[in-house]
Protein backbone atom coordinates (compact mmCIF):
# COMPACT_ATOMS: atom_id res chain seq x y z
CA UNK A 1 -25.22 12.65 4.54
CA UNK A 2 -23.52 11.46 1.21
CA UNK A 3 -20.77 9.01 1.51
CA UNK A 4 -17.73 10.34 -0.19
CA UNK A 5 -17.43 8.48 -3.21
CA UNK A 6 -14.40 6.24 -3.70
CA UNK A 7 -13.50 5.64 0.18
CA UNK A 8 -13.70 2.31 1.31
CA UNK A 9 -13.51 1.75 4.97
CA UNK A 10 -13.54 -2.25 6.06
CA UNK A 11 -13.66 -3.23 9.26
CA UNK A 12 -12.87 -6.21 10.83
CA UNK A 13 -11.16 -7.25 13.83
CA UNK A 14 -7.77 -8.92 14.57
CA UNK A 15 -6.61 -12.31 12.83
CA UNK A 16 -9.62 -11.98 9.91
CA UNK A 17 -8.15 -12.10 6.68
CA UNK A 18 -7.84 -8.66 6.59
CA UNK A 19 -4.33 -8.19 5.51
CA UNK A 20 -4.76 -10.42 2.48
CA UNK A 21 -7.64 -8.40 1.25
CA UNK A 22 -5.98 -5.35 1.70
CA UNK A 23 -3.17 -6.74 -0.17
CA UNK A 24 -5.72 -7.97 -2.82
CA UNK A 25 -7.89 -4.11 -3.21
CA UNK A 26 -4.04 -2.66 -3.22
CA UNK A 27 -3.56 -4.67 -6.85
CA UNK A 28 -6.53 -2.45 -7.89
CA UNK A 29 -5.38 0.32 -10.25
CA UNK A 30 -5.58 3.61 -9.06
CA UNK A 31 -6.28 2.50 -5.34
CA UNK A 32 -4.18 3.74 -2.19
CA UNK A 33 -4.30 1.58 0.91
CA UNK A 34 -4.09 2.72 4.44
CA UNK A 35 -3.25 -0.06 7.09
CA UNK A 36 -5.15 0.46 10.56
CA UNK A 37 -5.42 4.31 10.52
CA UNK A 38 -6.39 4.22 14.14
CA UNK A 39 -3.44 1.93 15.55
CA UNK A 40 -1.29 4.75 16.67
CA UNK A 41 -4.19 6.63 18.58
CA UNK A 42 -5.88 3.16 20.37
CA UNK A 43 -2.30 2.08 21.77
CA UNK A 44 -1.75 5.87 22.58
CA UNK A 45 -5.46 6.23 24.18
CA UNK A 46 -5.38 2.87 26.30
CA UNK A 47 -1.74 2.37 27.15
CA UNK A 48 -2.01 -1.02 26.25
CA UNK A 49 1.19 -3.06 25.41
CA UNK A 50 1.18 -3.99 22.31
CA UNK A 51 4.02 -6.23 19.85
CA UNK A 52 6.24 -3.10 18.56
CA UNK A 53 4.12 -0.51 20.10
CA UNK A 54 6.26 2.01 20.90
CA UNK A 55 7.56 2.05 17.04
CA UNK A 56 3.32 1.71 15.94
CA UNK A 57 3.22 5.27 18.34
CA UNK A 58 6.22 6.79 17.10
CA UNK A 59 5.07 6.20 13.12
CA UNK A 60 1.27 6.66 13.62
CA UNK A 61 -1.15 9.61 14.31
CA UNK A 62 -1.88 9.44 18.05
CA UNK A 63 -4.70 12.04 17.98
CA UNK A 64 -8.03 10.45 16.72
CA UNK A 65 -9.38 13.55 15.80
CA UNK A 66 -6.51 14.17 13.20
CA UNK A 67 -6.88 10.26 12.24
CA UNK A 68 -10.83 11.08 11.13
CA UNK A 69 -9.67 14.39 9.10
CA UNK A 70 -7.08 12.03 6.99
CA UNK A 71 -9.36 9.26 6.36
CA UNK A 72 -12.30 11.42 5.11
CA UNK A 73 -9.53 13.33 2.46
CA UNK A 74 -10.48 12.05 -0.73
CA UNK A 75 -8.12 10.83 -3.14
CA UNK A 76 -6.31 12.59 -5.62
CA UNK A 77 -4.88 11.76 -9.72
CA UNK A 78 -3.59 9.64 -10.48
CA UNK A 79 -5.15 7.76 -7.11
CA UNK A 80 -9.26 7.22 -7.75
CA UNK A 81 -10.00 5.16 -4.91
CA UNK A 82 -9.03 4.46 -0.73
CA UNK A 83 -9.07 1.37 0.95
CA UNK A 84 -8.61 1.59 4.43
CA UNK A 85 -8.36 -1.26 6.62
CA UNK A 86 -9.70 -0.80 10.35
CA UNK A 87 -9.63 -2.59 13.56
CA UNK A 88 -12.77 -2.43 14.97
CA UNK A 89 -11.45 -2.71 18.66
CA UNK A 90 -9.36 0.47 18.09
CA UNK A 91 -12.74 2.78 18.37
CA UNK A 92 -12.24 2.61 22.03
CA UNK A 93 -14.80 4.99 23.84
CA UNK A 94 -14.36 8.74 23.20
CA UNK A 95 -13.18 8.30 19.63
CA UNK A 96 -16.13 9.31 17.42
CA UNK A 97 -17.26 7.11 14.84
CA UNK A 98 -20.45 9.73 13.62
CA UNK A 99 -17.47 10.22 10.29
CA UNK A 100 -18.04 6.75 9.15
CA UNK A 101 -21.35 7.91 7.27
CA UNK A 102 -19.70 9.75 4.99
CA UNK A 103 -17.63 7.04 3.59
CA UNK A 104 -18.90 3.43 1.77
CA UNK A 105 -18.70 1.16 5.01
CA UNK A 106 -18.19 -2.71 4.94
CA UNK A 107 -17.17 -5.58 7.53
CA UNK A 108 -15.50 -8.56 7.16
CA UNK A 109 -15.99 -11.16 9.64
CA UNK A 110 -14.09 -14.45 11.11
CA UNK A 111 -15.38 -17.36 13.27
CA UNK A 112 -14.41 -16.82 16.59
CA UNK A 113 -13.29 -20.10 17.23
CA UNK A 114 -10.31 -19.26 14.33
CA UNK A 115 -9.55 -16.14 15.26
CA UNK A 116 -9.17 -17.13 18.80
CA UNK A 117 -6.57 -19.97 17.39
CA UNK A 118 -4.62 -17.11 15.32
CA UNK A 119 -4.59 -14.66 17.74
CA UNK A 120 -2.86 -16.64 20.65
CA UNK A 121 -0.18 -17.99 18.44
CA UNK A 122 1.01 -14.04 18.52
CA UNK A 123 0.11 -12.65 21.56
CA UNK A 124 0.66 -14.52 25.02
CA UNK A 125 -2.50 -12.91 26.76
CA UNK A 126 -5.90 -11.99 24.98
CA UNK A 127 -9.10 -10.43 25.99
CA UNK A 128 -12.66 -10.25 24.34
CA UNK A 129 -12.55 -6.78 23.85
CA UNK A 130 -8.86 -7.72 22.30
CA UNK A 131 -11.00 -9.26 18.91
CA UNK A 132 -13.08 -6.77 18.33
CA UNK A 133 -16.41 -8.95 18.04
CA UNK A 134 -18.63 -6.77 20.40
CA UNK A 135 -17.25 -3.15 18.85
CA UNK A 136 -17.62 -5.04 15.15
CA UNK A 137 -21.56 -5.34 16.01
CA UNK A 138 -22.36 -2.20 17.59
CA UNK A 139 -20.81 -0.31 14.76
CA UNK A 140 -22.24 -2.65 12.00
CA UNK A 141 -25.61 -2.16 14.22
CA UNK A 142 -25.41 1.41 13.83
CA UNK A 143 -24.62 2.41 10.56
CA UNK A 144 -27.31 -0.13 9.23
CA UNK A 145 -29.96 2.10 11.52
CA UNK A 146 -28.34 5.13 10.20
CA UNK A 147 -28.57 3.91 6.49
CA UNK A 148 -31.68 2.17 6.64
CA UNK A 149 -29.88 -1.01 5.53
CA UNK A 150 -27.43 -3.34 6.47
CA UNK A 151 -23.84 -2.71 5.23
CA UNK A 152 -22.31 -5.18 2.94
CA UNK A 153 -20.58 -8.04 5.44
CA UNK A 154 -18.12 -10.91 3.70
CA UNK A 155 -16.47 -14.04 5.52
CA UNK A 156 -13.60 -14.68 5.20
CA UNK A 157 -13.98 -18.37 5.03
CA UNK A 158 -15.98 -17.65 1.39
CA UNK A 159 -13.23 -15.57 0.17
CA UNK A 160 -10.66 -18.24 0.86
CA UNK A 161 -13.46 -21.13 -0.41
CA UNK A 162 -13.84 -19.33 -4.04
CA UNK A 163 -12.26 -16.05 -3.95
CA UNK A 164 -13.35 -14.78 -7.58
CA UNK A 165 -16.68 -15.42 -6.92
CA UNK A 166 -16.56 -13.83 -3.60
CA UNK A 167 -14.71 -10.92 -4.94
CA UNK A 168 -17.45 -10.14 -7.53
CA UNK A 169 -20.14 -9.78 -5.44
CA UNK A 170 -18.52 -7.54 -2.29
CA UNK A 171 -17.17 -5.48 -5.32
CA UNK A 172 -20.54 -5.37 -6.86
CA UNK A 173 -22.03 -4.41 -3.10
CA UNK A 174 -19.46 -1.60 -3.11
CA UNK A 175 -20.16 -0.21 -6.26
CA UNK A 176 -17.12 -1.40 -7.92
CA UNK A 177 -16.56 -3.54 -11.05
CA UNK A 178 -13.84 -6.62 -10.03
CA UNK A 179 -10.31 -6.45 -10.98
CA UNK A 180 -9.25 -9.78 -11.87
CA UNK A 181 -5.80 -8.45 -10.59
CA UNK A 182 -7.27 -8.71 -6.96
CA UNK A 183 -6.39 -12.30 -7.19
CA UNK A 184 -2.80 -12.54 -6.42
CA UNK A 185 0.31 -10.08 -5.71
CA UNK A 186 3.71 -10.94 -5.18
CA UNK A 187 5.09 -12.30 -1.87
CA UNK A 188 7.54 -9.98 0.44
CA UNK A 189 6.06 -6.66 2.39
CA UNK A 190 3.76 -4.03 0.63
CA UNK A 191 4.62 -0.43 0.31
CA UNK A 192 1.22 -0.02 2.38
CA UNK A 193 1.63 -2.72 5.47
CA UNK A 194 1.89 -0.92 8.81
CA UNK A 195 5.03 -0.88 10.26
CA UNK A 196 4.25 -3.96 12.78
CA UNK A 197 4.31 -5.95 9.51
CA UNK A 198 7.53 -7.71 10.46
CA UNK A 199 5.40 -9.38 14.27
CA UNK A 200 1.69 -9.98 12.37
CA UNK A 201 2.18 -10.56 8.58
CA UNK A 202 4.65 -13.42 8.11
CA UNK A 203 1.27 -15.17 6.29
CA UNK A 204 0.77 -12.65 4.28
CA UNK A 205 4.63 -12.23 3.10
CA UNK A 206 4.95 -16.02 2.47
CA UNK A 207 1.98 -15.80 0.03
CA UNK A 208 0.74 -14.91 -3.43
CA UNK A 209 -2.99 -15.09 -3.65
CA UNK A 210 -5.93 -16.02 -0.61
CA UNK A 211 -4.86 -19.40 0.94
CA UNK A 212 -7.07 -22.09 -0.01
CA UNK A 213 -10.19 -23.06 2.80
CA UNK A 214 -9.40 -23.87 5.93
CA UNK A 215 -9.55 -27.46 7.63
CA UNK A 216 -11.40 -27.78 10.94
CA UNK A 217 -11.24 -25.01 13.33
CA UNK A 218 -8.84 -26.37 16.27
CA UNK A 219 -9.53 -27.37 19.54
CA UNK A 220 -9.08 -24.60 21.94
CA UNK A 221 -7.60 -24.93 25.16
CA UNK A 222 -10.23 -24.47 28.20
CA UNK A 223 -8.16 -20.98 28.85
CA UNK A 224 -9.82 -19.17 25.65
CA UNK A 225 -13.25 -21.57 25.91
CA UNK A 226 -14.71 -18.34 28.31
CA UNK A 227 -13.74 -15.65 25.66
CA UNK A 228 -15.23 -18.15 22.84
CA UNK A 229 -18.31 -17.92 24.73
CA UNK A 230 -18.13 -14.17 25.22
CA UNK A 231 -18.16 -13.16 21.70
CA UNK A 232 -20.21 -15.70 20.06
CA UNK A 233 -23.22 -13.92 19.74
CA UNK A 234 -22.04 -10.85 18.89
CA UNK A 235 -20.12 -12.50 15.35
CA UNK A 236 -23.55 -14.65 14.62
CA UNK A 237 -25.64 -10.75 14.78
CA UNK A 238 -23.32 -10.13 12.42
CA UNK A 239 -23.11 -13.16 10.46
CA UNK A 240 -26.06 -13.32 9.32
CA UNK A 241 -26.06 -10.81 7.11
CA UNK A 242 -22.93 -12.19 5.22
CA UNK A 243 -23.38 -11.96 1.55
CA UNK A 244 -24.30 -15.30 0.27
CA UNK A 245 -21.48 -16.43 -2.27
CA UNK A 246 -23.49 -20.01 -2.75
């Protein structure tokens, strides 16, 4: 099946980058964002407690089925183009992911050993499946089978390293031409951000453009070393098919 043109779906789990690049494909002309389409339904589906949930429920569309039928509507004048940014541990079992093939399909991808780092310093308890890595590679495995090739993956860590040049070639991968405009926005919230914005993006808020490369990735503390271990493999499957930015 055809992907519907002009429908971008990236996936990525928690703590990724993935605000910022939202922010940057908003800057696009012509482009609507939509900020984790499935949030409502996941926290719905699992019961899970999450920062601000019960607002994320109350704002969101709980039924998956009806979350599928908005993100395949395709855009309309003066709007030429959808971004919308997934998490991919919110595909919990039962919610069917067969839709994805008829939209243009990329992932963006973290070390674990930083997203680990991130994600603790906003949640007090975490989980494997909390990140996302293992859902990340069985979706990435499957639409690559489905297409015949692999999906176009980006780091974060080479978006942050030389974001132009990293910009030019996903864009190029997706079928768009850059927007030198994806560079920077202005600081504060985003008519777009999800209404958890106020718990998660504080990073975003306080910035203007992708935050220069990161140092080291920190120690972690022997608590998360188990989960580090639990999801390595399934970011290096991944991983290497990151588009090389030199």
């Amino acid at each position: 099946m055809k992907p519907i043109p002009k429908i971008i779906a990236m996936w990525s789990g928690p703590r990724n980058l993935s605000t910022a690049l939202m922010r940057s494909f908003g800057r696009r002309a012509g482009t609507r964002v939509w900020d984790e389409p499935f949030y409502a339904a996941y926290l719905n589906k699992t019961g899970l407690q999450h920062p601000m949930g019960d607002a994320v429920i109350a704002d969101g569309i709980t039924d998956p089925d009806a979350v599928i039928s908005a993100c395949l509507e395709p855009p309309r004048p003066p709007c030429q183009l959808i971004y919308q940014k997934h998490m991919t541990q919110h595909m919990v079992e039962g919610f069917d992911t067969s839709w994805t093939a008829r939209v243009t399909n990329a992932f963006l991808i973290r070390s674990p050993e930083r997203v680990l780092a991130s994600y603790a310093r906003k949640r007090a308890s975490v989980s494997a499946e909390d990140l996302g890595f293992r859902r990340q590679r069985e979706m990435f495995e499957a639409l690559a089978e489905r297409q015949g090739e692999a999906p176009p993956v980006i780091d974060s860590t080479d978006i942050r390293r030389a974001p132009e040049r990293a910009l030019n070639l996903l864009c190029a991968r997706l079928g768009l031409k850059f927007d030198p405009a994806m560079l920077s926005w202005p600081a504060g919230p985003a008519p777009g951000d999800g209404i958890w914005g106020p718990h998660w993006y504080d990073a975003v808020w306080n910035s203007t453009g992708f935050a220069p490369p990161e140092s080291e990735p920190p120690a972690l503390p022997d608590a998360l070393k188990p989960i580090l271990d639990a999801v390595r493999d399934d970011y290096l499957a991944v991983a290497r098919y990151r588009i090389d930015c030199g």
